[in-house]
N, C-alpha and C. Protein backbone atom coordinates (compact mmCIF):
# COMPACT_ATOMS: atom_id res chain seq x y z
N UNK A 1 -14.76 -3.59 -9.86
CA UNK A 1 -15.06 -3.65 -8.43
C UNK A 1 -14.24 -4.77 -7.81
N UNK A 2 -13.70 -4.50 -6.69
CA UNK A 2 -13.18 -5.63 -5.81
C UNK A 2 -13.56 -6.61 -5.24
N UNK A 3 -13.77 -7.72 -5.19
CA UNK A 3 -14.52 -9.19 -4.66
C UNK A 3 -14.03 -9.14 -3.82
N UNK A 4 -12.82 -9.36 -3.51
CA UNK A 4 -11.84 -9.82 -2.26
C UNK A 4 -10.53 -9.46 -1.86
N UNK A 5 -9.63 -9.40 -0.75
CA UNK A 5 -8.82 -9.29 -0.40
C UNK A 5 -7.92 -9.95 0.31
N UNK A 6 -6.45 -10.36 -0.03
CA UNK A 6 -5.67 -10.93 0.93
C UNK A 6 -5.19 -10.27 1.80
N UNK A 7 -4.68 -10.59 2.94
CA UNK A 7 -3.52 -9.98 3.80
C UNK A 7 -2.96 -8.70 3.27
N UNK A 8 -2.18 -8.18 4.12
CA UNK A 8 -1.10 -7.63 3.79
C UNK A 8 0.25 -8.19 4.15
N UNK A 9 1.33 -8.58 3.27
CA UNK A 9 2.40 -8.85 3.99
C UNK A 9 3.73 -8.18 3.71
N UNK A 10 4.70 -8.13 4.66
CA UNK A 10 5.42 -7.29 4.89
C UNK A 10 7.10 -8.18 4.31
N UNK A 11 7.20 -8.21 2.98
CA UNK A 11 8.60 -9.05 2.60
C UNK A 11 9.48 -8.54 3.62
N UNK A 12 10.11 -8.02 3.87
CA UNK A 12 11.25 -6.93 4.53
C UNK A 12 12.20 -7.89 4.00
N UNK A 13 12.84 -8.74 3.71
CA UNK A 13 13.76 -8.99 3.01
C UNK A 13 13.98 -8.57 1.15
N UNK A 14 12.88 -7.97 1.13
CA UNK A 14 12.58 -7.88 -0.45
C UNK A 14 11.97 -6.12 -0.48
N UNK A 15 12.44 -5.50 0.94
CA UNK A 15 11.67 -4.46 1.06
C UNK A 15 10.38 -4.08 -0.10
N UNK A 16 9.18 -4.98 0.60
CA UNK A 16 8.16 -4.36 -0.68
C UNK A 16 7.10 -5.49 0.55
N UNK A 17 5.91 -4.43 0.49
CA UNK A 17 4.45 -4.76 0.83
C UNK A 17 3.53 -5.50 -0.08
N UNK A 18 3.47 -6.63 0.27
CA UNK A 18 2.41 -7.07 -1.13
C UNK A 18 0.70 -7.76 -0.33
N UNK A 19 -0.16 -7.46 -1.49
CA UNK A 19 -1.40 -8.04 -0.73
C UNK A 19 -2.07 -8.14 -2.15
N UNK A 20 -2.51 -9.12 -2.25
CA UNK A 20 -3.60 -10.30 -3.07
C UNK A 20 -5.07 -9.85 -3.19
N UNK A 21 -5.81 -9.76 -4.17
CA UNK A 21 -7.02 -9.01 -4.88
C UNK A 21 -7.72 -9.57 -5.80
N UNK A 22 -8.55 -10.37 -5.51
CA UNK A 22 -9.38 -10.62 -6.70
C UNK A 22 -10.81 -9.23 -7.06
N UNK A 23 -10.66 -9.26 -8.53
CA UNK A 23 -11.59 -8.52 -9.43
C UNK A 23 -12.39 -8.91 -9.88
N UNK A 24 -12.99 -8.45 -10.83
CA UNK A 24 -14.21 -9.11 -11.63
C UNK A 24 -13.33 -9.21 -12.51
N UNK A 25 -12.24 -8.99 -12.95
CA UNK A 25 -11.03 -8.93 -14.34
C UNK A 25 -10.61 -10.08 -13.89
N UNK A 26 -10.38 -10.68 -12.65
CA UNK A 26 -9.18 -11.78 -12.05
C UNK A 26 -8.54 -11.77 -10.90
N UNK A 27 -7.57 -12.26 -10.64
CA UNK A 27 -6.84 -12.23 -9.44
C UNK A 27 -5.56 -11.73 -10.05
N UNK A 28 -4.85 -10.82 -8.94
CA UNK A 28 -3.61 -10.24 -9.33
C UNK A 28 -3.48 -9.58 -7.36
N UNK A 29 -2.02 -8.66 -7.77
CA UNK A 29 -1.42 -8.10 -6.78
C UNK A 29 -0.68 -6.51 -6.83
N UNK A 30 -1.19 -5.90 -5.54
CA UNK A 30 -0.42 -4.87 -5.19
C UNK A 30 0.74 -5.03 -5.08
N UNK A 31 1.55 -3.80 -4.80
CA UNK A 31 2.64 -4.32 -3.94
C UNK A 31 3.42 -2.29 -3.82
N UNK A 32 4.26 -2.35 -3.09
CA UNK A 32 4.97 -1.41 -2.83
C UNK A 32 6.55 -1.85 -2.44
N UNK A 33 7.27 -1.36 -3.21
CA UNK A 33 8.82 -1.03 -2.88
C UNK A 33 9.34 -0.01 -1.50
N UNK A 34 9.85 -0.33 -1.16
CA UNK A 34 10.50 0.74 -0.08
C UNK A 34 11.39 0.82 0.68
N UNK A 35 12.02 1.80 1.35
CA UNK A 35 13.51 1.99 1.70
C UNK A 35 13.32 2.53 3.02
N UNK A 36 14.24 1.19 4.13
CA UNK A 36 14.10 1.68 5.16
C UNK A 36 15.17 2.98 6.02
N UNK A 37 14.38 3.24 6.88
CA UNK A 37 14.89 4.51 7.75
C UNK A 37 14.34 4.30 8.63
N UNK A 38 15.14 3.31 9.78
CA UNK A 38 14.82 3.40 11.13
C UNK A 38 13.45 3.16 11.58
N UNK A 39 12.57 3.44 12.02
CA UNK A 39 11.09 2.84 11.88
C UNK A 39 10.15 3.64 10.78
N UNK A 40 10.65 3.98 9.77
CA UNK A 40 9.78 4.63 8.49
C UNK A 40 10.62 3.94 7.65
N UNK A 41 8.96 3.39 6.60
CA UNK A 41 9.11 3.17 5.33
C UNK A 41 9.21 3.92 4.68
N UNK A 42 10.25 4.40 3.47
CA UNK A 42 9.78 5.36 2.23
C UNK A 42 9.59 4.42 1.10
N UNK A 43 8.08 4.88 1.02
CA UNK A 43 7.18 4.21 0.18
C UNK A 43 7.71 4.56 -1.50
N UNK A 44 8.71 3.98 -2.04
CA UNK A 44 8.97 4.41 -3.46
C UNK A 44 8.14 4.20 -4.56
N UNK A 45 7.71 3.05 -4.29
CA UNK A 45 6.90 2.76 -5.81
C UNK A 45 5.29 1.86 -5.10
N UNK A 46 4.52 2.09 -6.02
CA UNK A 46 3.39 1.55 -5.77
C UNK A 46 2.81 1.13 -6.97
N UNK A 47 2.26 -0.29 -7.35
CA UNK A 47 2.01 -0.55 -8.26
C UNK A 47 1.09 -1.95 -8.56
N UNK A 48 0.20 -2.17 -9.51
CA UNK A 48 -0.99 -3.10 -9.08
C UNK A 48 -1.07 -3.89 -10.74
N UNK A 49 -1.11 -5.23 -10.47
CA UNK A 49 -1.04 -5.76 -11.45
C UNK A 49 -2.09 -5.49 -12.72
N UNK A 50 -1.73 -5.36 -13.97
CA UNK A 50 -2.92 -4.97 -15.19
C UNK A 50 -4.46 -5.01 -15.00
N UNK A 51 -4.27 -6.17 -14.57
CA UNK A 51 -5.74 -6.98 -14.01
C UNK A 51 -6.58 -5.94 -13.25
N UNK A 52 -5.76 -5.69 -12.01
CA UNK A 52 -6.51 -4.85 -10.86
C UNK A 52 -6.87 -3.20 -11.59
N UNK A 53 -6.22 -2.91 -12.22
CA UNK A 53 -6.13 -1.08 -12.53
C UNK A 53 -7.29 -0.62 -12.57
N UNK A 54 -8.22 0.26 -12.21
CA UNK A 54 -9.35 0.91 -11.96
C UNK A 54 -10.32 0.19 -11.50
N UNK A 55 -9.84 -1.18 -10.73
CA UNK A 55 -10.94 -1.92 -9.85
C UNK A 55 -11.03 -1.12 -7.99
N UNK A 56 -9.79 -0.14 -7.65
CA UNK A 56 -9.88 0.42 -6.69
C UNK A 56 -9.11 -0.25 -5.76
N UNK A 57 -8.47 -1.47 -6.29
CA UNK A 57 -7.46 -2.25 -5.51
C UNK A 57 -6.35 -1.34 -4.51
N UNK A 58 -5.58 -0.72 -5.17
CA UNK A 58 -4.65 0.07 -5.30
C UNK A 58 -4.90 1.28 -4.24
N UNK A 59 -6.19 1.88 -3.94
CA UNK A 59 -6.83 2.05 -2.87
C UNK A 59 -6.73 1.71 -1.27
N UNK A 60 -7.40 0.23 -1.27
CA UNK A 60 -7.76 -0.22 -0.65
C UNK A 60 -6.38 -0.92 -0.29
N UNK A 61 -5.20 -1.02 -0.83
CA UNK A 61 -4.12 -1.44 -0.52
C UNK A 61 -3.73 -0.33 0.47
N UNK A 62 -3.62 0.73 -0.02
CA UNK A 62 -2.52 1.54 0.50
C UNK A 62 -3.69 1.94 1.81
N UNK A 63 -4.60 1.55 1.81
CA UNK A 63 -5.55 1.60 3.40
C UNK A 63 -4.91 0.89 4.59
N UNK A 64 -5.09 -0.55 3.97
CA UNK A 64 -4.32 -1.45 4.25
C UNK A 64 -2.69 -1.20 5.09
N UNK A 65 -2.12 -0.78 4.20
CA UNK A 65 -1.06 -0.05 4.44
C UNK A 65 -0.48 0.89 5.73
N UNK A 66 -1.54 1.49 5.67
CA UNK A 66 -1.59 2.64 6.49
C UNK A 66 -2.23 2.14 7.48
N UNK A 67 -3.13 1.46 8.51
CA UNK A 67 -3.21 0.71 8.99
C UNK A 67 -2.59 0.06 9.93
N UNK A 68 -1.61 -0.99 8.57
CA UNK A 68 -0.80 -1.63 9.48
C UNK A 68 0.49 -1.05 10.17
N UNK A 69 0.47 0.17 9.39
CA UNK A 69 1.28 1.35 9.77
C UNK A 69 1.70 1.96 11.26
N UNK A 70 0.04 1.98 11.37
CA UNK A 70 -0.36 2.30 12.75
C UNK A 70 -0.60 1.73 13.86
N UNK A 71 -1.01 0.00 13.64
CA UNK A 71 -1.08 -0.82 14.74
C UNK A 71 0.70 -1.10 14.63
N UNK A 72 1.33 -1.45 14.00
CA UNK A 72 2.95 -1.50 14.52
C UNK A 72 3.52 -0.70 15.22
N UNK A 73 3.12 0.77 14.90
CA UNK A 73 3.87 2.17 15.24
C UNK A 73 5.48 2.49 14.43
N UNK A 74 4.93 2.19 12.67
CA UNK A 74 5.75 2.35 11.71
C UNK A 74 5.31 3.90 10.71
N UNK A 75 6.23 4.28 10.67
CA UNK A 75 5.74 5.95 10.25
C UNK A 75 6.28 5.28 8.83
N UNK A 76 5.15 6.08 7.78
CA UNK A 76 5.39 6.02 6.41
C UNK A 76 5.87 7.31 5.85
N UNK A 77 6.58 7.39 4.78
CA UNK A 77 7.07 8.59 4.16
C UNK A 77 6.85 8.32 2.26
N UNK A 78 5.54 9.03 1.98
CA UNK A 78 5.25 8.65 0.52
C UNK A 78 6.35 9.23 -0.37
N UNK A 79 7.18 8.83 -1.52
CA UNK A 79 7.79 9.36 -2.22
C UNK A 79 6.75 9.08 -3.71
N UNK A 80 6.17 7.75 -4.27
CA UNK A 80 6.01 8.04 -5.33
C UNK A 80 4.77 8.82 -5.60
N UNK A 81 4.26 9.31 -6.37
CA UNK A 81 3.30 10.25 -7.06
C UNK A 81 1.87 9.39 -6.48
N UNK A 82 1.85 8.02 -6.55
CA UNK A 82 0.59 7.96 -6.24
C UNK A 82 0.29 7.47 -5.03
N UNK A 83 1.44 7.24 -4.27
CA UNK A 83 1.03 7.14 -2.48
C UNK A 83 1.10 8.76 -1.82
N UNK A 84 1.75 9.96 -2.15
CA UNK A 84 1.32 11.12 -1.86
C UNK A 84 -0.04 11.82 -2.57
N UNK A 85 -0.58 11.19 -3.51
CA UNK A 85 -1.61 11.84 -3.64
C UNK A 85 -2.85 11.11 -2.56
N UNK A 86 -2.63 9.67 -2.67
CA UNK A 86 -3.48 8.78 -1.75
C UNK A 86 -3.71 9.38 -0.20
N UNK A 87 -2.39 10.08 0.59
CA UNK A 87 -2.34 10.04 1.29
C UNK A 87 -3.22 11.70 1.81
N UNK A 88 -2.57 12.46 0.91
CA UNK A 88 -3.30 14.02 0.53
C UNK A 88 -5.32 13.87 0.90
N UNK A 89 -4.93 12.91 -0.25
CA UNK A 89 -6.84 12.24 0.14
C UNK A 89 -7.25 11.56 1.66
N UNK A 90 -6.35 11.31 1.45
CA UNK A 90 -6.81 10.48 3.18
C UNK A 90 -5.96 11.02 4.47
N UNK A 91 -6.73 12.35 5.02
CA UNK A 91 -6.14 13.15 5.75
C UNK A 91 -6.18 12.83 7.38
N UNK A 92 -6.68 11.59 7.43
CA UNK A 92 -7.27 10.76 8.36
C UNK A 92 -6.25 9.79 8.69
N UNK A 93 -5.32 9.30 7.98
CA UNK A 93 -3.98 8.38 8.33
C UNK A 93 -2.77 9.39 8.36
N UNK A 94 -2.54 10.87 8.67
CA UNK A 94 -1.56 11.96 8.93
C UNK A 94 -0.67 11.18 10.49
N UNK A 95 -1.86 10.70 11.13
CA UNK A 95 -0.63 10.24 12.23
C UNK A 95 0.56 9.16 11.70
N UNK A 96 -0.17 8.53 10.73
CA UNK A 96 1.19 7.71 10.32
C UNK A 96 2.19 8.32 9.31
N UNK A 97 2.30 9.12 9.09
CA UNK A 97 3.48 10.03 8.25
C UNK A 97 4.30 10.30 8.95
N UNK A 98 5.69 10.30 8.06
CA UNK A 98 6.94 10.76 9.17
C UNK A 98 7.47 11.98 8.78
């Protein structure tokens, strides 16, 4: 289960989203890789430190995500396997897809 959450922040020099998570396992981090296109991210990789894995982090990130997606007015484009399935599930953040 998740205790807590940091921010989300946006490297853009390092193209990759990262945000901070403590567990009942520990503290660790999300993060996402991605490649820009004009005001869309393509979300390549998504991935959550050992620590976090089936605490639901990874979740609650890519919420996060999507989100901040939408208060910017940044369209996302999922490429890896587990931000298109996330997103499939959450048919409720479709306005932010590009």
């Amino acid at each position: 289960m998740t205790d807590g959450q940091g921010r989300l922040i946006d490297k853009a020099d390092e193209n990759r989203f990262e945000q901070d998570f403590k567990s009942d396992g520990g503290e660790g981090q999300v993060w996402a890789d991605y490649a820009v296109r004009g005001d869309t991210r393509m979300i390549l990789h998504v991935e959550a430190d050992q620590v976090l894995r089936g605490s639901g982090a990874a979740g609650r990130f890519m919420q996060a995500l999507a989100e901040h997606a939408r208060e910017s007015g940044m369209k996302l484009f999922p490429q890896c396997s587990y931000a298109v399935a996330w997103h499939k599930r959450h048919p409720d953040y479709d306005d932010v897809l590009a």
